[in-house]
Protein backbone atom coordinates (compact mmCIF):
# COMPACT_ATOMS: atom_id res chain seq x y z
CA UNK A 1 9.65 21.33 -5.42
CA UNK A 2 8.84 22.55 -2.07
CA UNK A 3 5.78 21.72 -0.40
CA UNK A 4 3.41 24.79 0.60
CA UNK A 5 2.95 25.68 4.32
CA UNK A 6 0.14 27.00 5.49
CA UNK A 7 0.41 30.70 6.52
CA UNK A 8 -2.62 30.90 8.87
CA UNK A 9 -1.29 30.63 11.91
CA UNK A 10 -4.50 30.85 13.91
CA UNK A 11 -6.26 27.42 12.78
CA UNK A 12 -3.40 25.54 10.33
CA UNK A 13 -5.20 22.68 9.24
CA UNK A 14 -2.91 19.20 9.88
CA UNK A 15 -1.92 16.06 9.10
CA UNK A 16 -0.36 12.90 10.84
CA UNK A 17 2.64 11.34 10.46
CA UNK A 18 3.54 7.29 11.73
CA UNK A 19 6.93 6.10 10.93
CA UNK A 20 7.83 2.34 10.50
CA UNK A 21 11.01 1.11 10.77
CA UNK A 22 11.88 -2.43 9.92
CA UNK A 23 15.43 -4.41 8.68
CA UNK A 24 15.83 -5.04 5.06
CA UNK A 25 16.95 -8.48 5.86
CA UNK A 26 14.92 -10.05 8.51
CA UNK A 27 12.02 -7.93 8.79
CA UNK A 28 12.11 -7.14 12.23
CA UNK A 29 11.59 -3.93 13.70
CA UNK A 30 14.90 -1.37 14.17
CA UNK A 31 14.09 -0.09 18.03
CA UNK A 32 16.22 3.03 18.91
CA UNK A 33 15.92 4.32 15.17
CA UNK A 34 16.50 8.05 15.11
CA UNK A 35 14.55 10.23 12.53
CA UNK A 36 14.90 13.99 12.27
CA UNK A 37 12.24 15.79 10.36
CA UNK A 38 12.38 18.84 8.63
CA UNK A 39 10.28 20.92 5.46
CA UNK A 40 12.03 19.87 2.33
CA UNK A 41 14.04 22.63 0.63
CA UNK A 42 15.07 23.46 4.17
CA UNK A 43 16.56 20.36 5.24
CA UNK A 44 18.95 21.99 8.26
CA UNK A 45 16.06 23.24 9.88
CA UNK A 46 14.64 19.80 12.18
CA UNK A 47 11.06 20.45 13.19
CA UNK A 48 10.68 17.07 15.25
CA UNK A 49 12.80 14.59 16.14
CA UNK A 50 11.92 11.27 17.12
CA UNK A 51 13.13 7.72 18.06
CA UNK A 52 11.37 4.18 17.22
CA UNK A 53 9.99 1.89 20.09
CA UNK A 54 10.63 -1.72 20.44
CA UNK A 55 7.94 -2.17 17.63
CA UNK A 56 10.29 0.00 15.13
CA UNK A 57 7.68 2.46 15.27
CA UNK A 58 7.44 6.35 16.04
CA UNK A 59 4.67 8.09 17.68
CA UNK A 60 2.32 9.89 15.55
CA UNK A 61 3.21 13.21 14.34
CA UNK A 62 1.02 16.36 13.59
CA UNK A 63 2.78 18.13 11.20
CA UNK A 64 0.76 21.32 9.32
CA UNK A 65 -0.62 20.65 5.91
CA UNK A 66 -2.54 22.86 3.11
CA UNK A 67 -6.27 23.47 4.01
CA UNK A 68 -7.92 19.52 2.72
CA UNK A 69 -10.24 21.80 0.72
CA UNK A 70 -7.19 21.28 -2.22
CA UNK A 71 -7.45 18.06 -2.22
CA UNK A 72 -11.08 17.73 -2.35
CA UNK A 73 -11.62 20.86 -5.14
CA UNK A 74 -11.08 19.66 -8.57
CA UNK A 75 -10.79 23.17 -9.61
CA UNK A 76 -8.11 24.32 -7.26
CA UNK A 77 -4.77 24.41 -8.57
CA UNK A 78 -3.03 24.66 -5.26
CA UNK A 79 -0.51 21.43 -4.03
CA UNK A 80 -2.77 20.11 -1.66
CA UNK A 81 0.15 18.53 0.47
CA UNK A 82 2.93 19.62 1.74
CA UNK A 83 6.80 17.84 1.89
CA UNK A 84 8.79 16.75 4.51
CA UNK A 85 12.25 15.74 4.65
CA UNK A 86 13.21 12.35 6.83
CA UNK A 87 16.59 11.53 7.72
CA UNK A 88 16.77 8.17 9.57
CA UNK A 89 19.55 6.74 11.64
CA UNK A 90 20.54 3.72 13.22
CA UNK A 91 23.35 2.07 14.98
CA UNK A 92 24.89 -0.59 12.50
CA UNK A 93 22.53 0.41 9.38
CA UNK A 94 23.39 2.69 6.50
CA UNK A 95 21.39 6.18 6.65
CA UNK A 96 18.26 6.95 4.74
CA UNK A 97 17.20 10.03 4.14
CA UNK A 98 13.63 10.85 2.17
CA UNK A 99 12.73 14.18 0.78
CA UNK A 100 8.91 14.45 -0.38
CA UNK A 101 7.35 12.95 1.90
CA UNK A 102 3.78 14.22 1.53
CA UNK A 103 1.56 15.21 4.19
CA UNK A 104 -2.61 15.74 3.16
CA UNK A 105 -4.54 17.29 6.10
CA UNK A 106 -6.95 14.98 8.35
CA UNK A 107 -5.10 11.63 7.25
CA UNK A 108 -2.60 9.94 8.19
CA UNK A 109 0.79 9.42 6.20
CA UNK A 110 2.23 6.10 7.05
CA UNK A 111 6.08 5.85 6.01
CA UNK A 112 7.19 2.51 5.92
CA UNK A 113 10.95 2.30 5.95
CA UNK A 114 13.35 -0.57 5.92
CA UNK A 115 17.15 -0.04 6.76
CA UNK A 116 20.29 -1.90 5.11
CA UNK A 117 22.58 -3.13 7.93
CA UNK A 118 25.60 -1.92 7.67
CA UNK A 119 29.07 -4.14 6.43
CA UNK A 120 31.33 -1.69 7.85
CA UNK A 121 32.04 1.22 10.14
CA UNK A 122 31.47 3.47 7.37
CA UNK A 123 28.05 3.89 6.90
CA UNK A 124 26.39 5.65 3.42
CA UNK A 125 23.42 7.07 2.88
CA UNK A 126 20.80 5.94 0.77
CA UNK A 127 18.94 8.97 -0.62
CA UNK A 128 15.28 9.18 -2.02
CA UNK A 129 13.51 11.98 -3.83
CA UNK A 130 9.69 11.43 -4.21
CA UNK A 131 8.64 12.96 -6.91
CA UNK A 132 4.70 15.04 -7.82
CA UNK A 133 1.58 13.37 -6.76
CA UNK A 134 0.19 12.13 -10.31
CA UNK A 135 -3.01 14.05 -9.73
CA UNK A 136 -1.27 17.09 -9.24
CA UNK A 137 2.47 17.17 -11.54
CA UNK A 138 2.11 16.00 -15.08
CA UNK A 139 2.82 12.35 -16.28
CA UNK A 140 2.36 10.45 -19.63
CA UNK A 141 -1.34 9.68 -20.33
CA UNK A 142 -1.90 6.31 -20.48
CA UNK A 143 -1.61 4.43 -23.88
CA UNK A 144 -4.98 2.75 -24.49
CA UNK A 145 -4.79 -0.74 -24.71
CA UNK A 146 -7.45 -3.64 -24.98
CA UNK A 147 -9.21 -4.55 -21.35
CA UNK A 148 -9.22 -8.29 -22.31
CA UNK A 149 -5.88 -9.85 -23.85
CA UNK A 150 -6.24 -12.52 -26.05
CA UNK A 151 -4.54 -15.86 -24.42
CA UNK A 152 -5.10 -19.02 -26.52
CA UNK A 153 -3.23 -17.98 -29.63
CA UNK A 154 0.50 -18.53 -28.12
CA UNK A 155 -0.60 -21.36 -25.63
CA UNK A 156 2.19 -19.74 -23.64
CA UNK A 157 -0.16 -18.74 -20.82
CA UNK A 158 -0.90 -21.40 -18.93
CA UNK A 159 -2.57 -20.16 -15.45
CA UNK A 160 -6.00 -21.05 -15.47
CA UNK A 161 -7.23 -19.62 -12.67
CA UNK A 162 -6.72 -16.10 -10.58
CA UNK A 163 -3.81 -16.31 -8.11
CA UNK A 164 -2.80 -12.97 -5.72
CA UNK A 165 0.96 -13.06 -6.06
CA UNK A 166 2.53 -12.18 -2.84
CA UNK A 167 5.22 -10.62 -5.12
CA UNK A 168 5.24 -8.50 -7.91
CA UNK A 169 8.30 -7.16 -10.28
CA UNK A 170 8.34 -3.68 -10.80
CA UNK A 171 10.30 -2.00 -13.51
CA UNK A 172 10.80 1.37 -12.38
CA UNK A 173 10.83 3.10 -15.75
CA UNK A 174 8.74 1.98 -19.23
CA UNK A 175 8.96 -0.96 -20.34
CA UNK A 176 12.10 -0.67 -23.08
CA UNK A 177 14.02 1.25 -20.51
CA UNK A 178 17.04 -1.18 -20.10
CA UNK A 179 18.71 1.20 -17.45
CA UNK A 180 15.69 1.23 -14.96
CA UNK A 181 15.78 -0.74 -11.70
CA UNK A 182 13.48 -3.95 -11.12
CA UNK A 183 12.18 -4.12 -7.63
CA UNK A 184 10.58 -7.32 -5.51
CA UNK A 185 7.34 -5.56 -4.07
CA UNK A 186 4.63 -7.41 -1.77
CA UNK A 187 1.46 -7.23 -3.69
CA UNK A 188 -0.56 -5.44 -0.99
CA UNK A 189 2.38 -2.78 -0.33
CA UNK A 190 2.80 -2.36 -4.04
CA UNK A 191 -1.15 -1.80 -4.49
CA UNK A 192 -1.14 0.93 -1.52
CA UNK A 193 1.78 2.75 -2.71
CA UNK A 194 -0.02 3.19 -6.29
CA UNK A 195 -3.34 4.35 -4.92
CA UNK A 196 -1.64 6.68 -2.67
CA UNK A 197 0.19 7.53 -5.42
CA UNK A 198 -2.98 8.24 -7.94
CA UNK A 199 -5.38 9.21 -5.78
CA UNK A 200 -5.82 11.71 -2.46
CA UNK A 201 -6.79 10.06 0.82
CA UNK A 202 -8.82 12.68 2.04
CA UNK A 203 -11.40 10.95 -0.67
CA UNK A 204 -14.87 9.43 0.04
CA UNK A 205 -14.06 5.65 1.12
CA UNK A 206 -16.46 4.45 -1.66
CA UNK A 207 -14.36 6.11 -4.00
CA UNK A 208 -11.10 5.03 -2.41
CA UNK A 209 -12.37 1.48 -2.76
CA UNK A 210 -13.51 1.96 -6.33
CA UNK A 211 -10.01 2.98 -7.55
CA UNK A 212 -8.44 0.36 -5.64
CA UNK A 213 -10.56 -2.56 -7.26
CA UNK A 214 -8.99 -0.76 -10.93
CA UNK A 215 -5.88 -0.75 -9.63
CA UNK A 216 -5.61 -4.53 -8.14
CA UNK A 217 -7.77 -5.35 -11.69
CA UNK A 218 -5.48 -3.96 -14.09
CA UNK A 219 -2.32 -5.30 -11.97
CA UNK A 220 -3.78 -9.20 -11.75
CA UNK A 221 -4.53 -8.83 -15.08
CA UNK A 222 -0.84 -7.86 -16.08
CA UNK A 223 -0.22 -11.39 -13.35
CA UNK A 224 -2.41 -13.56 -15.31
CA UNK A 225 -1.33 -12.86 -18.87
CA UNK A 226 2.37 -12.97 -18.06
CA UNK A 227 1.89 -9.54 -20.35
CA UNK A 228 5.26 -8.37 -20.28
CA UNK A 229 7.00 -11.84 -19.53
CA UNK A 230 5.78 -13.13 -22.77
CA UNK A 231 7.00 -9.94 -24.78
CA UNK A 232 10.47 -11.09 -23.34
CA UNK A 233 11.23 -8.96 -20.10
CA UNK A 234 11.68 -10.02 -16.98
CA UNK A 235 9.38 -7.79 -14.71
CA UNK A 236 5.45 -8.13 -13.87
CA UNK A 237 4.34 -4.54 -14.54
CA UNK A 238 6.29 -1.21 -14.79
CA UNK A 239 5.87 2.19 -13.08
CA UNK A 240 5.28 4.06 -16.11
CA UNK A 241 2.34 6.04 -16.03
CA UNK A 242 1.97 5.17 -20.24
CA UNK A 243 1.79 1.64 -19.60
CA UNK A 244 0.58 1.00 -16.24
CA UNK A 245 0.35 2.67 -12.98
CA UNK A 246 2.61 5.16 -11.26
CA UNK A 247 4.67 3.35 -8.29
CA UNK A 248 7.30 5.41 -6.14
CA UNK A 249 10.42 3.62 -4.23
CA UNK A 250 10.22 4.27 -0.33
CA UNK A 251 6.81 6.65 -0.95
CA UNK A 252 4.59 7.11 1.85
CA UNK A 253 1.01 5.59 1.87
CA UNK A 254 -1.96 6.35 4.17
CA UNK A 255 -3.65 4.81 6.66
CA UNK A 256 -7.79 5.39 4.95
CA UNK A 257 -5.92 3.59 1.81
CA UNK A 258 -3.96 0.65 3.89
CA UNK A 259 -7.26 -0.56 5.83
CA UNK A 260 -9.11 -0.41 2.07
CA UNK A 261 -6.31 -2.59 0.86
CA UNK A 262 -6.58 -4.48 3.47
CA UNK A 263 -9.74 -5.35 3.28
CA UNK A 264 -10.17 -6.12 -0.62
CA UNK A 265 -6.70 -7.14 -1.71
CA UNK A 266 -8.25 -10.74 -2.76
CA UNK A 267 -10.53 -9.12 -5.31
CA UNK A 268 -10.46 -8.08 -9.03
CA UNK A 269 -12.93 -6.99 -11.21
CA UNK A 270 -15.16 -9.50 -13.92
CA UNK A 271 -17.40 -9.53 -17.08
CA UNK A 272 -19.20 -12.64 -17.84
CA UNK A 273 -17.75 -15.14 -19.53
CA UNK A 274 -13.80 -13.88 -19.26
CA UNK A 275 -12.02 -15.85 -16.70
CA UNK A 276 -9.13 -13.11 -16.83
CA UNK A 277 -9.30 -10.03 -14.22
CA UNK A 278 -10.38 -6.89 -16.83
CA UNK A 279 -7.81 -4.50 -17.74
CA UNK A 280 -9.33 -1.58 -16.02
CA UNK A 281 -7.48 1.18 -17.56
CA UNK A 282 -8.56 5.14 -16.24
CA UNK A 283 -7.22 8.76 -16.22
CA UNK A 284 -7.41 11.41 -14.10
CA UNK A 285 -10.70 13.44 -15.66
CA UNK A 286 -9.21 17.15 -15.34
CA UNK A 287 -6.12 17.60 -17.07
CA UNK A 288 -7.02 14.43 -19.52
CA UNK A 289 -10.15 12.80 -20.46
CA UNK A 290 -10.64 9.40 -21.79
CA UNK A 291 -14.58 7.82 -22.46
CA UNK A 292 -15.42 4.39 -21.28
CA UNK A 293 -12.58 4.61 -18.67
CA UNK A 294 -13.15 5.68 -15.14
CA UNK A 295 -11.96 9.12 -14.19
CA UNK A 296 -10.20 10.15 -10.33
CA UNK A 297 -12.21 13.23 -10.07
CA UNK A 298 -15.51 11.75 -11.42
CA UNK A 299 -15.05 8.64 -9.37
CA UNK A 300 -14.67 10.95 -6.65
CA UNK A 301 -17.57 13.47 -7.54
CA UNK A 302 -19.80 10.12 -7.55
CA UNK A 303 -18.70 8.91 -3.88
CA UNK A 304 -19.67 12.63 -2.53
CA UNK A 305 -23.15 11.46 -4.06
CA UNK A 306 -23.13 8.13 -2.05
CA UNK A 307 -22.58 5.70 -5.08
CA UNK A 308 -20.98 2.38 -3.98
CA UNK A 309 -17.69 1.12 -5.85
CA UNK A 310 -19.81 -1.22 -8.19
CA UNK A 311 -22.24 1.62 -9.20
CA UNK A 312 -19.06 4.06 -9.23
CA UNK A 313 -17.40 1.30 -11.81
CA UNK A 314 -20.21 0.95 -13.69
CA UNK A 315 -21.11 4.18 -14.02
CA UNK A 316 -17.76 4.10 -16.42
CA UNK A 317 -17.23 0.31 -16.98
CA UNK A 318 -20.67 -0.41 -17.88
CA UNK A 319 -23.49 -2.35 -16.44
CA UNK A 320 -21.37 -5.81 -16.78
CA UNK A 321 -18.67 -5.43 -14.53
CA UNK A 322 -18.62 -7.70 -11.46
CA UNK A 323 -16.62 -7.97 -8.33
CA UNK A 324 -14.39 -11.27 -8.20
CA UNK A 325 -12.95 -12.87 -5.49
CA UNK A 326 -9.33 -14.54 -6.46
CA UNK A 327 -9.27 -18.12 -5.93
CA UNK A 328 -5.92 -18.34 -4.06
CA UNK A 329 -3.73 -16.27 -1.88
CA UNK A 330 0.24 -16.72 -2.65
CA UNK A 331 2.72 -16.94 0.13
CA UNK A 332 0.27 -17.77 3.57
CA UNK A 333 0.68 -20.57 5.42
CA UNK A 334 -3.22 -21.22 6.21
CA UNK A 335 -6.33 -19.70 4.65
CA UNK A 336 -8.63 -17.20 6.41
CA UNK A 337 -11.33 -19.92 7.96
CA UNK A 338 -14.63 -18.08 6.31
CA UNK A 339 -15.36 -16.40 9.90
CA UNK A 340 -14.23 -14.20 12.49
CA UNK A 341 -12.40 -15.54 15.13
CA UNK A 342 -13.27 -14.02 18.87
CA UNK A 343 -13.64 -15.15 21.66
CA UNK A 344 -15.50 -17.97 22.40
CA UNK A 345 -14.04 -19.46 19.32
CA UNK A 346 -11.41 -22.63 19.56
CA UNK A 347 -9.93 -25.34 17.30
CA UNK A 348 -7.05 -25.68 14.91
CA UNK A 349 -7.31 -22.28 13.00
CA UNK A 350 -7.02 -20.79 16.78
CA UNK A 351 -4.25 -22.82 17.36
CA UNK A 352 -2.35 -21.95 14.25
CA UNK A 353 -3.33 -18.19 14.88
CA UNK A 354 -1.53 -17.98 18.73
CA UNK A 355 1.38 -20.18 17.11
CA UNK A 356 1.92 -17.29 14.31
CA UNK A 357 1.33 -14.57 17.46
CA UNK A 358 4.09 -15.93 19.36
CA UNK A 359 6.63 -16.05 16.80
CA UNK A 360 5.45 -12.13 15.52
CA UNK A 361 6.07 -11.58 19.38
CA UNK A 362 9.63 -12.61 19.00
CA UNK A 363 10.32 -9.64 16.74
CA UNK A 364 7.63 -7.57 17.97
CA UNK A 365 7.79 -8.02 22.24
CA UNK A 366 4.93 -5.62 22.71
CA UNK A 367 2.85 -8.20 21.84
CA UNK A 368 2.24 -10.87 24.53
CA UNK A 369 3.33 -14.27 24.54
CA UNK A 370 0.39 -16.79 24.48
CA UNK A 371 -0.50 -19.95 25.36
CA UNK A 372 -1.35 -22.14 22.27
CA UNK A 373 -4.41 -24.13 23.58
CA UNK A 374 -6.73 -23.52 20.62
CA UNK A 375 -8.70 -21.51 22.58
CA UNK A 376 -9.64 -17.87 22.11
CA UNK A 377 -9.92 -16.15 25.37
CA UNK A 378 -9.53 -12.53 26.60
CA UNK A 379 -5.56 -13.32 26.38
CA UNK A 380 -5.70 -14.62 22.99
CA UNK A 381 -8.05 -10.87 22.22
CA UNK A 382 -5.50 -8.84 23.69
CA UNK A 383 -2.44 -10.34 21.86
CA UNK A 384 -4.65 -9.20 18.72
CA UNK A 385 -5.72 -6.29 19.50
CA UNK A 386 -2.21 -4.96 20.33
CA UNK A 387 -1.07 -6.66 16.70
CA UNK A 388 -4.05 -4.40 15.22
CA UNK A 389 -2.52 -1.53 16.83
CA UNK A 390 0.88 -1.99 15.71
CA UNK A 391 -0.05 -2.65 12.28
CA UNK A 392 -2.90 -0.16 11.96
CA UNK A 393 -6.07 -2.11 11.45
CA UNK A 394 -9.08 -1.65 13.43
CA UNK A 395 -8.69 -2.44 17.50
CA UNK A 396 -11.31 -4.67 18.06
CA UNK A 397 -9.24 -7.61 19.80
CA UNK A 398 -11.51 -10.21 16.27
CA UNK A 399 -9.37 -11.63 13.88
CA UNK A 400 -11.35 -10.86 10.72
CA UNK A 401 -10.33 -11.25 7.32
CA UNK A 402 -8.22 -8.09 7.33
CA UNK A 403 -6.34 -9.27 10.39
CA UNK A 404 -5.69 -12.97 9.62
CA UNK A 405 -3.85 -12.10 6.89
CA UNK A 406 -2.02 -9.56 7.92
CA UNK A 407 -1.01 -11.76 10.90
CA UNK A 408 0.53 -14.35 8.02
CA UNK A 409 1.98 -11.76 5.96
CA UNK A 410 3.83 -10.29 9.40
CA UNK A 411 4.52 -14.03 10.25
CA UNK A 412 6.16 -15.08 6.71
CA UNK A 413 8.35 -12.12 7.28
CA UNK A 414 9.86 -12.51 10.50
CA UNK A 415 10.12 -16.37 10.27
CA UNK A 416 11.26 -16.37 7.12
CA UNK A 417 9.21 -19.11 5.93
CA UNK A 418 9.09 -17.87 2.62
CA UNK A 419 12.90 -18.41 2.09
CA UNK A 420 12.81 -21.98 3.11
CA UNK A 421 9.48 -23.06 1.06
């Protein structure tokens, strides 16, 4: 399928592209990456051509897009994004090439990439096809199930409290699919990769955050049960649209649906009473219906009225849903402290946070080396405020929430930490 452009060549509305480029085996950035860009269906005909920095990253890209009005019309029946073809190169890893790439106007797509190195002088190429948007092809409806599992009749589940996983098993296919592929997916990447997947991020941030909260819900829930580990398979949730949520291999995401992510990834939804995170199940609200559940398009209908995401979950989930907060965070070495850090600040939790900077910096030598003296200073703000830029949070130069652990998640990466723990 071949992504529409836009024929008005006087005022083409646009979107932005950021490519990041990063080795499948150590997590550090590939500098010198080249990536060649062209419409998909057309793929000898290179519109831009680019190379990553010492950060693995490109520069941002405007590339045209349909008018955003598609994407914000539930009655328009136009593709409201159109497809790009990436073809990425690197000395001594195997080629990757992407077709599908999708590009909304006035957003930013963000395609994360990481390269295989390469275990001999002839290189292959790994090849991706990303397939519809769910809001706009046509996917299973989702098989209604109950939103609270029962979990003292086996005494198999044994987690008593709510844990964010920093992985997640994927089955890429439904769940009796033997042939499908399992894939290792960070929580927080696998969580931005659905919602860009399920909903458009030219939406009202209220609304954003609303679907996100379903989305984390429904997916902690499948954690906590051990649903599809006590039916026997060996996966934590699959990407079939009948079962669970729609998940796409080496999709792009986008950057008003990373810093969301960002920002809430602890949380889950809550009814009194039920220690488990609700099975918050929804469908789109156009092409299928489903009372009691959320729908896209209404959710999105009530953020253009200025509802907040608990008054936009209620509004479908009743008056007795709750926003949780998970009680532990897998895979970081240190918990956020409660409290920004800026400058001014000092201690051990400073310390800890300029230790984890200079290691990042190793990979990553844009940012500057520090001195770790517990002390935040203007030095200390910079060194952030560069990571925020590299990583696409907000510049401010304060490690908030958002920022301290995306510093550990960075850090357990390049150090490996997680390997040896």
């Amino acid at each position: 399928m071949n992504g529409p452009i836009p024929t008005n060549s006087d005022t083409p509305s646009k979107g932005k592209l950021q490519i990041n480029v990063t080795s499948e085996i150590n997590h550090f950035p590939v500098s010198g990456a080249n990536i060649r860009i062209s419409y998909t269906g057309i793929p000898d005909s290179t519109i831009e051509e680019v190379t990553t920095d010492s950060s693995g990253q490109s520069e941002t890209l405007e590339l045209d897009a349909p008018p955003v009005e598609y994407s914000l019309d539930v009655t328009s029946e136009e593709q409201p994004y159109s497809e790009y073809t990436l073809l990425i190169t690197a000395p001594g890893f195997e080629t990757i090439s992407i077709a599908g790439t999708e590009i909304l106007a006035d957003v930013t797509a963000i395609q994360n990439i990481q390269m295989r190195p390469s275990d001999s002088s002839e290189t292959g190429e790994e090849r991706f096809v990303i397939p519809a948007h769910t809001l706009y092809g046509i996917y299973p409806e989702k098989i209604p199930e109950a939103e609270i599992k029962p979990v003292n009749e086996t005494g198999e589940i044994v987690l008593s409290r709510v844990v964010v996983p920093e992985y997640i098993v994927v089955h890429d296919g439904s769940p009796r699919d033997s042939t499908a592929q399992n894939y290792y997916v960070k929580y927080k990447d696998y969580i931005k990769n659905v919602a860009s997947s399920e909903i458009y991020a030219t939406w009202p941030a209220n609304t954003i955050r609303a679907n996100v909260l379903a989305i984390m819900s429904f997916t902690l829930n499948r954690v906590y049960t051990e649903w599809y580990r006590n039916q026997g398979f060996d996966f934590t949730i699959t990407s079939s649209t009948a079962f669970d949520h729609k998940w796409i291999p080496e999709r792009n995401i986008y950057d008003t649906i990373s810093v969301i992510v960002d920002e809430l990834f602890a949380s889950y939804l809550s009814r009194p009473n039920v220690r488990q995170p609700i099975l918050t199940q929804y469908c789109d609200g156009r092409r299928v219906q489903c009372p009691n559940w959320m729908t896209q398009w209404g959710s999105k209908s009530l953020g253009d009225q200025g509802y907040s995401p608990i008054e936009i979950l209620r509004y479908y989930y009743g008056a007795d849903m709750y926003i949780n907060t998970a009680e532990a965070i897998s895979g970081i070495p240190s918990s956020w402290p409660g409290y920004n850090l800026e400058i001014g600040s000092s201690g051990n939790k400073v310390r800890q946070l300029q230790e984890q900077l200079n290691v990042i910096s190793d990979a990553y030598p844009a940012l500057p080396k520090l001195t770790a003296d517990g002390i935040y200073g203007p030095a200390t703000a910079e060194a952030v405020r560069k990571f925020q830029e590299v990583f696409g949070l907000p510049e401010t130069g304060i490690t908030d929430y958002s920022t301290w652990y995306k510093i550990s998640e960075i850090y357990v990466g390049v150090s490996r930490i997680a390997e040896l723990t």
